[in-house]
C-alpha atoms as a PDB file:
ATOM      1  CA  UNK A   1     124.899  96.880  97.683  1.00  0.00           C
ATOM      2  CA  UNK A   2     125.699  99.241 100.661  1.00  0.00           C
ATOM      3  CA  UNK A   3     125.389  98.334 103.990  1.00  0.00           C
ATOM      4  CA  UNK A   4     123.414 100.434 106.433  1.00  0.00           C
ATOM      5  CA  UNK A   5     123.244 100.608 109.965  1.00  0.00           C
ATOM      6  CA  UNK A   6     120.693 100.522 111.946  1.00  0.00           C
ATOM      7  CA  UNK A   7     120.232 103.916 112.786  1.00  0.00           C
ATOM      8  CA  UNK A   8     120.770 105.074 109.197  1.00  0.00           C
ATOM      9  CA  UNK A   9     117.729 104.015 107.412  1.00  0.00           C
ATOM     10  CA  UNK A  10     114.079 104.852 108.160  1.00  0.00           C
ATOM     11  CA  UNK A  11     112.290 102.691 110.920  1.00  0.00           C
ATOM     12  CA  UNK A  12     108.821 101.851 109.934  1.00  0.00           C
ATOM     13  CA  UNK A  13     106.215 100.703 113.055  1.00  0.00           C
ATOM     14  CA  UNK A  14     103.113  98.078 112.156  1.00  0.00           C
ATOM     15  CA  UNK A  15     100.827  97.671 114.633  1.00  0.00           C
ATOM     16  CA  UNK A  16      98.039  94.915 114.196  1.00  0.00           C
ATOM     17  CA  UNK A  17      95.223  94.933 116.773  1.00  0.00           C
ATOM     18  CA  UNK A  18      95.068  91.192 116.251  1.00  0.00           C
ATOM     19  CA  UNK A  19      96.028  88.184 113.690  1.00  0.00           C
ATOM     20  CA  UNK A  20      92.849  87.896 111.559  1.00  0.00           C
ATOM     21  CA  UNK A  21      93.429  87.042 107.300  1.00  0.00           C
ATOM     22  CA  UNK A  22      92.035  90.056 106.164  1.00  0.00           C
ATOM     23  CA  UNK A  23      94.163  92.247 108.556  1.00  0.00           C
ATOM     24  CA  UNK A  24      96.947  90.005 107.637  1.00  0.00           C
ATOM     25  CA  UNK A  25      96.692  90.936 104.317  1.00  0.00           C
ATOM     26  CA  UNK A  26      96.531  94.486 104.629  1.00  0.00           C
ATOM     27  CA  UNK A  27     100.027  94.750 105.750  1.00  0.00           C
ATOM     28  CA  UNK A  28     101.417  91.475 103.541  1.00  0.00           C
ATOM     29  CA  UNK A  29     100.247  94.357 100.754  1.00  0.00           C
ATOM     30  CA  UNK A  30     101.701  97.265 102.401  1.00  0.00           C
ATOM     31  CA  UNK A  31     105.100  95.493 102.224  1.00  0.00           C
ATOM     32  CA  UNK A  32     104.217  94.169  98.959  1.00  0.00           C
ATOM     33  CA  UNK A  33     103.889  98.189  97.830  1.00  0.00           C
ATOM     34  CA  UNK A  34     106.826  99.266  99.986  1.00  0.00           C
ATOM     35  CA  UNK A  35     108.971  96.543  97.795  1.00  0.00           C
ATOM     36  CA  UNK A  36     107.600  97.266  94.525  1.00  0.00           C
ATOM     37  CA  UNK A  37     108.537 100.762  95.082  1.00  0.00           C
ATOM     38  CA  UNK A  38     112.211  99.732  95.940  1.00  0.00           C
ATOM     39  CA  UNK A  39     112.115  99.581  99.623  1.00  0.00           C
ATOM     40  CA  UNK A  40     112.945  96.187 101.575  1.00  0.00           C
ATOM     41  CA  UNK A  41     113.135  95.471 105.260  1.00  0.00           C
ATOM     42  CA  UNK A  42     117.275  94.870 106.558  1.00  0.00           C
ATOM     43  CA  UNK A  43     118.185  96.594 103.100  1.00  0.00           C
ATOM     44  CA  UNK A  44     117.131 100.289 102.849  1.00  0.00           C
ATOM     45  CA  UNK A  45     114.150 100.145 105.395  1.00  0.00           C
ATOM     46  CA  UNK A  46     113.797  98.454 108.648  1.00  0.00           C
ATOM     47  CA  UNK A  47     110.169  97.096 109.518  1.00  0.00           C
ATOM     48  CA  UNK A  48     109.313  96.294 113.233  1.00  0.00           C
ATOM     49  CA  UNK A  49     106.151  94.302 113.030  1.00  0.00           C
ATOM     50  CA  UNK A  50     104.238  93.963 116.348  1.00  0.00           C
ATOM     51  CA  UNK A  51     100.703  92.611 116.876  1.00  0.00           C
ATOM     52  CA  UNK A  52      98.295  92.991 119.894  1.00  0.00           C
ATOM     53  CA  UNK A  53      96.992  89.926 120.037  1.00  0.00           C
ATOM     54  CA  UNK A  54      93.519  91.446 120.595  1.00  0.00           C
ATOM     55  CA  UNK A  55      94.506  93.310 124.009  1.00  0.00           C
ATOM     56  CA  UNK A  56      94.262  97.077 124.318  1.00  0.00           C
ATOM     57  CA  UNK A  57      96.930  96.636 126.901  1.00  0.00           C
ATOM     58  CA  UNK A  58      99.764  95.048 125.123  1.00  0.00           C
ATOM     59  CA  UNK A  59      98.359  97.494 122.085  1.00  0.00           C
ATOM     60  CA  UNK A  60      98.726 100.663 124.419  1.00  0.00           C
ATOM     61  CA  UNK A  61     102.525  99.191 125.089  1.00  0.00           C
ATOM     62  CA  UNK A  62     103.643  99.254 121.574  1.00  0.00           C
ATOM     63  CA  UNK A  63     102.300 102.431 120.877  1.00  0.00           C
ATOM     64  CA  UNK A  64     104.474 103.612 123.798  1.00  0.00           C
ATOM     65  CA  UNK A  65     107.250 101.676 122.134  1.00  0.00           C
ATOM     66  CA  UNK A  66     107.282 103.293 118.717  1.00  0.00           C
ATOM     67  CA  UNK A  67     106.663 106.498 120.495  1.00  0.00           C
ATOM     68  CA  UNK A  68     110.234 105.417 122.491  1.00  0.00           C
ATOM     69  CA  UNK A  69     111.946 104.443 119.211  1.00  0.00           C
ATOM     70  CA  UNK A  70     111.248 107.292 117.267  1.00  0.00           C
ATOM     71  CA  UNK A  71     109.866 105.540 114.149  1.00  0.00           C
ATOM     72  CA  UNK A  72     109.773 107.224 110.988  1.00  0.00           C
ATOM     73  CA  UNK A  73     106.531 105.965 109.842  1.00  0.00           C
ATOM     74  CA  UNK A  74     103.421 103.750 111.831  1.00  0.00           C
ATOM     75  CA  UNK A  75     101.427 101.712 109.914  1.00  0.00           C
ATOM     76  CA  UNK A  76      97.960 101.108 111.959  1.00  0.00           C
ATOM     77  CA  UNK A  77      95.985  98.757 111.135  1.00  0.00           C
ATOM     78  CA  UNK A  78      92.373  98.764 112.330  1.00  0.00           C
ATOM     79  CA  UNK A  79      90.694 101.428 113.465  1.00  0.00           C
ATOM     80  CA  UNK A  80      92.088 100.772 117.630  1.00  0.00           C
ATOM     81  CA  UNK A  81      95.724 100.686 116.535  1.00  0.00           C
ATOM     82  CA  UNK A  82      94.958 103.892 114.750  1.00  0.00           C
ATOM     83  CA  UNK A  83      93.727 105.700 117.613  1.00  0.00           C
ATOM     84  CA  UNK A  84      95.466 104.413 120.606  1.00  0.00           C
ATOM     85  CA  UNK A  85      99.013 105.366 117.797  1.00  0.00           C
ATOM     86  CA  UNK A  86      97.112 108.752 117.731  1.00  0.00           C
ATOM     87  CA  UNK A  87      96.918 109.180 121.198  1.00  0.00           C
ATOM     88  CA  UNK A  88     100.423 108.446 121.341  1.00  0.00           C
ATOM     89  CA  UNK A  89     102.170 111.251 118.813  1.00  0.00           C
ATOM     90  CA  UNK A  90     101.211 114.237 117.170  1.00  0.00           C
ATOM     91  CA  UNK A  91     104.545 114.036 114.955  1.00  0.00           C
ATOM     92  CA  UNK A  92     105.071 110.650 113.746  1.00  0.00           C
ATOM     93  CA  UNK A  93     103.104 109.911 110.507  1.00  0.00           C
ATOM     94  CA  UNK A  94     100.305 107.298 110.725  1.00  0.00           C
ATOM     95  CA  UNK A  95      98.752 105.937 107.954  1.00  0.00           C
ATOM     96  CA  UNK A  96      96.062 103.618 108.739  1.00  0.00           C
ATOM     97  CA  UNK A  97      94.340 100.806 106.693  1.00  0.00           C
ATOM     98  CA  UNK A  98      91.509  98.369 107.377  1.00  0.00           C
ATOM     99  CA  UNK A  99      89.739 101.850 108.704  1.00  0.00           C
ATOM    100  CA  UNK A 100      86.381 102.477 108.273  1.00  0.00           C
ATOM    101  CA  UNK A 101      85.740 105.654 108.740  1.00  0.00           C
ATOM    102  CA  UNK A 102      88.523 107.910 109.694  1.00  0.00           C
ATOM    103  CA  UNK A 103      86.238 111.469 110.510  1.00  0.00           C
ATOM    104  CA  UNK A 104      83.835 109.131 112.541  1.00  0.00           C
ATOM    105  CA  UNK A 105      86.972 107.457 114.254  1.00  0.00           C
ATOM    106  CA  UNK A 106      88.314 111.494 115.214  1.00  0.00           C
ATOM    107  CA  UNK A 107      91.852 110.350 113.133  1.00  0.00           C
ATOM    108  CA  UNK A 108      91.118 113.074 111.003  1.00  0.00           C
ATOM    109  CA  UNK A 109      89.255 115.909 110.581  1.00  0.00           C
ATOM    110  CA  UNK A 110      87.522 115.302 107.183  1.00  0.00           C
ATOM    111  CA  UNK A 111      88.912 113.119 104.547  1.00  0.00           C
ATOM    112  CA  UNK A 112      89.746 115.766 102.257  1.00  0.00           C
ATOM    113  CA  UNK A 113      91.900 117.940 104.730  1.00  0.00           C
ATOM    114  CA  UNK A 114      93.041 115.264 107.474  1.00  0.00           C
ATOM    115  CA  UNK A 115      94.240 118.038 109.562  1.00  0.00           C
ATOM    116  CA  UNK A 116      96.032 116.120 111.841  1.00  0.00           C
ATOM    117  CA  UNK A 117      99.332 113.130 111.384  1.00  0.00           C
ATOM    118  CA  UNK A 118      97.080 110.450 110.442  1.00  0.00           C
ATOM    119  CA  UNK A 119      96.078 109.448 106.691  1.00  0.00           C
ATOM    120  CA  UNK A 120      95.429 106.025 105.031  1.00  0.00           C
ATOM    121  CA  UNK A 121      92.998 103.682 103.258  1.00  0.00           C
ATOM    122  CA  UNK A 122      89.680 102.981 104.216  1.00  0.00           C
ATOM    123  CA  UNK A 123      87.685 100.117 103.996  1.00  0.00           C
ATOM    124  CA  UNK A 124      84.052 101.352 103.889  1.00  0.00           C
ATOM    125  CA  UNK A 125      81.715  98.410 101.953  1.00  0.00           C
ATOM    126  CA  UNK A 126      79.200 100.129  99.276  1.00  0.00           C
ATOM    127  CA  UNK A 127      76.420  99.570 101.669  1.00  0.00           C
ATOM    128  CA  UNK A 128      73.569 101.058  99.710  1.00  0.00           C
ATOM    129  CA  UNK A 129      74.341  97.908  96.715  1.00  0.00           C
ATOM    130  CA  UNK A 130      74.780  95.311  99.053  1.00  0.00           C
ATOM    131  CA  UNK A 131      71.539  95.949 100.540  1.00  0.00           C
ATOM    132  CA  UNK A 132      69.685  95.921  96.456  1.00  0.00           C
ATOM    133  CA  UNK A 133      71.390  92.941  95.859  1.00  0.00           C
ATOM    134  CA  UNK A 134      68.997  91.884  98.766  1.00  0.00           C
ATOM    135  CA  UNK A 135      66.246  92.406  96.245  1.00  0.00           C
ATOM    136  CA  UNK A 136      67.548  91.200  93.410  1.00  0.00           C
ATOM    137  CA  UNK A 137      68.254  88.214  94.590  1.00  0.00           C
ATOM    138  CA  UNK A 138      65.637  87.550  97.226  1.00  0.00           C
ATOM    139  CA  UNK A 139      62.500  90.018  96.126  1.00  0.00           C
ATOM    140  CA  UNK A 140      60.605  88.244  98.691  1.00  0.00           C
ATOM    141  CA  UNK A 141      62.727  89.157 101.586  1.00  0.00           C
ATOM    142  CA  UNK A 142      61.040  91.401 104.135  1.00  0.00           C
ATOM    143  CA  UNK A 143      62.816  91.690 107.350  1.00  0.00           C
ATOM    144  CA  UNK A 144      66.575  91.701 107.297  1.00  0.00           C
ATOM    145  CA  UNK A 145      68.947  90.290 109.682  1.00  0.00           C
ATOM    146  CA  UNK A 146      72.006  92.113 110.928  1.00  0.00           C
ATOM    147  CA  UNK A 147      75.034  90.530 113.148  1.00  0.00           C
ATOM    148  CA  UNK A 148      77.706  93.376 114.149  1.00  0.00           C
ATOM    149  CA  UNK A 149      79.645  93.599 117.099  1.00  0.00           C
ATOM    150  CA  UNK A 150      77.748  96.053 119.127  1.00  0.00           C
ATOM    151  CA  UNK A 151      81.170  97.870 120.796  1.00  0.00           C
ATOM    152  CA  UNK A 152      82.933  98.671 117.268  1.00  0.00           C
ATOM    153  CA  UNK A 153      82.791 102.284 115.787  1.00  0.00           C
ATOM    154  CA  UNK A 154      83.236 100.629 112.112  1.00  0.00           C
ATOM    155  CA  UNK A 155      80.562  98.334 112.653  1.00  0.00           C
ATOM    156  CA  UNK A 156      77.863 100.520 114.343  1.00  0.00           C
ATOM    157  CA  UNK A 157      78.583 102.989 111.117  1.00  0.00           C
ATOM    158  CA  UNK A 158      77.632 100.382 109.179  1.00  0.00           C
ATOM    159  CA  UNK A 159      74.770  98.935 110.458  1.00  0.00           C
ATOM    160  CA  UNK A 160      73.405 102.749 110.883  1.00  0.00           C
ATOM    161  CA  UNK A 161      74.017 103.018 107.634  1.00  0.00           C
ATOM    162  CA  UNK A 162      72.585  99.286 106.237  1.00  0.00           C
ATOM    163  CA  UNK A 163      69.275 100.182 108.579  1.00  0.00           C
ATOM    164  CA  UNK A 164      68.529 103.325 106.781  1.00  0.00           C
ATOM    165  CA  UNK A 165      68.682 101.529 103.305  1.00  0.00           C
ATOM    166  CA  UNK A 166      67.131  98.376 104.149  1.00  0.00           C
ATOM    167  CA  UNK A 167      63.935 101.204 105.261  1.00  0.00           C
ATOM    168  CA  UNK A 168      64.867 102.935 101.680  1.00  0.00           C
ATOM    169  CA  UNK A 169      63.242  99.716 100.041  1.00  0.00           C
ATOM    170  CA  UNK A 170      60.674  99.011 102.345  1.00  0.00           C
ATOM    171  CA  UNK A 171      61.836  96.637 104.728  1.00  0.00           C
ATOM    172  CA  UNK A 172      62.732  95.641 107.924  1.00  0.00           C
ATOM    173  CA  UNK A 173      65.228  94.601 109.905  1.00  0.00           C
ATOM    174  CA  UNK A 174      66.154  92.679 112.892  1.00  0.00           C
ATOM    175  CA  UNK A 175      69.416  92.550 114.726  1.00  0.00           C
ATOM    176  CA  UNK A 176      71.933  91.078 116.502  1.00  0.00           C
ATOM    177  CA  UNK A 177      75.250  92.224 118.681  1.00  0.00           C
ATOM    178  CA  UNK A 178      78.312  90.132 119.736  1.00  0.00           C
ATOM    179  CA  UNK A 179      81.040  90.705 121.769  1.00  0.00           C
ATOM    180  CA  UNK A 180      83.841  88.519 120.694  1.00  0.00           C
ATOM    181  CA  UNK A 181      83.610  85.739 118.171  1.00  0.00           C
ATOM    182  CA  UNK A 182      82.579  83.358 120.469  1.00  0.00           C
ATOM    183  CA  UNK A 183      78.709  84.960 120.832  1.00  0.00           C
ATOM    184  CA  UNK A 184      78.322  84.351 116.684  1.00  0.00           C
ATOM    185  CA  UNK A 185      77.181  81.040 116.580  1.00  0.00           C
ATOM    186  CA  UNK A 186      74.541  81.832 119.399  1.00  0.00           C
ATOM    187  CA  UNK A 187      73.914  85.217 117.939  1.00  0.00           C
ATOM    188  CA  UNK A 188      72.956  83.305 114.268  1.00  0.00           C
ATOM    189  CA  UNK A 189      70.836  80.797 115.693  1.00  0.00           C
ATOM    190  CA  UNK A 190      68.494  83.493 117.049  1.00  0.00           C
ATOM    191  CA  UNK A 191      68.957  85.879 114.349  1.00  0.00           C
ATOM    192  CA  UNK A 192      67.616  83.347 111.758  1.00  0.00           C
ATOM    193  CA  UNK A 193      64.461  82.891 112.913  1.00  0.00           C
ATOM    194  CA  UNK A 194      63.531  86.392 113.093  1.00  0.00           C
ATOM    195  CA  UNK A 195      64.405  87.586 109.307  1.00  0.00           C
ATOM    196  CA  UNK A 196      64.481  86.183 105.975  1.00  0.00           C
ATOM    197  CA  UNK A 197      68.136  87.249 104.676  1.00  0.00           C
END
């Protein structure tokens, strides 16, 4: 096998908001995809993995260092890497993954024509089947509950768009915001008693 250096072979950037296992495994299949399709990190690629640790801060600085480095390729993951990697280049290519929606985000400017240096994967639930399944399986259920965190573009899309089904069939709901993950347990305990699923 040849040897590269450094320099010679393409630099890819992953930025990860913060460690959580389904972010995790986004990029463990990114790599996974990157290898099946011949390319390996210290052989013909070279992969500089840095995580946020949940602070816009130290996500803000890595940006600024991929910017510096002159990466060939970003991989953002979540919908916060994606933007503050946006806000950072107009010329590097970003693809993003665990993304919601990337038109509602402003990482693109429709999903057919992305207009700008960002593309990806997006992670949008089928919301109008999760919400039969509601009557399928509970037929009794009147009020739904619904626990989002309140200051997330993804999840206010999605609980927009749960409300306006959960009103399709005739119910009603009931919700419930958090900040972090330590409000949930709180949050639950006086959801429940207000809704029936």
């Amino acid at each position: 096998a040849t040897l590269h250096a450094e320099n010679d072979i393409p630099k890819i950037g992953i930025i990860q908001i913060i460690e959580h296992a389904a972010l995790d495994a986004a990029r463990e299949g990114f790599l996974e995809a990157l290898k099946e399709n011949g390319f390996e990190d210290g052989k013909n690629i070279m992969i500089d993995y840095r995580n946020a640790q949940g602070n816009p801060d130290i996500l803000s600085s890595i940006a600024d260092h991929f910017v510096g480095q002159e990466v060939d390729l970003v991989l953002a993951i979540a919908t916060s890497a994606a933007q503050t990697m946006a806000g950072k280049t107009e010329t590097i290519p970003i693809l993003g993954t665990a993304i919601t929606d990337y038109v509602d985000a402003r990482l693109v400017e429709s999903n057919e024509k992305p207009g700008y240096n960002v593309s990806g994967t997006t992670d949008m639930n089928p919301i109008k089947d999760q919400i039969a399944l509601i009557q399928r399986f509970v037929p009794e259920a009147k009020t739904v509950g619904l626990i989002y965190t309140g200051s997330e573009i993804n999840s206010q899309l999605q609980a927009t768009i749960a409300k306006e089904e959960i009103e399709a069939l005739g119910m009603a709901w009931t919700e419930v915001t958090v900040n972090n993950s330590n409000d949930v347990q709180q949050a639950m305990l006086s959801l429940v008693g207000g809704c029936d699923v």
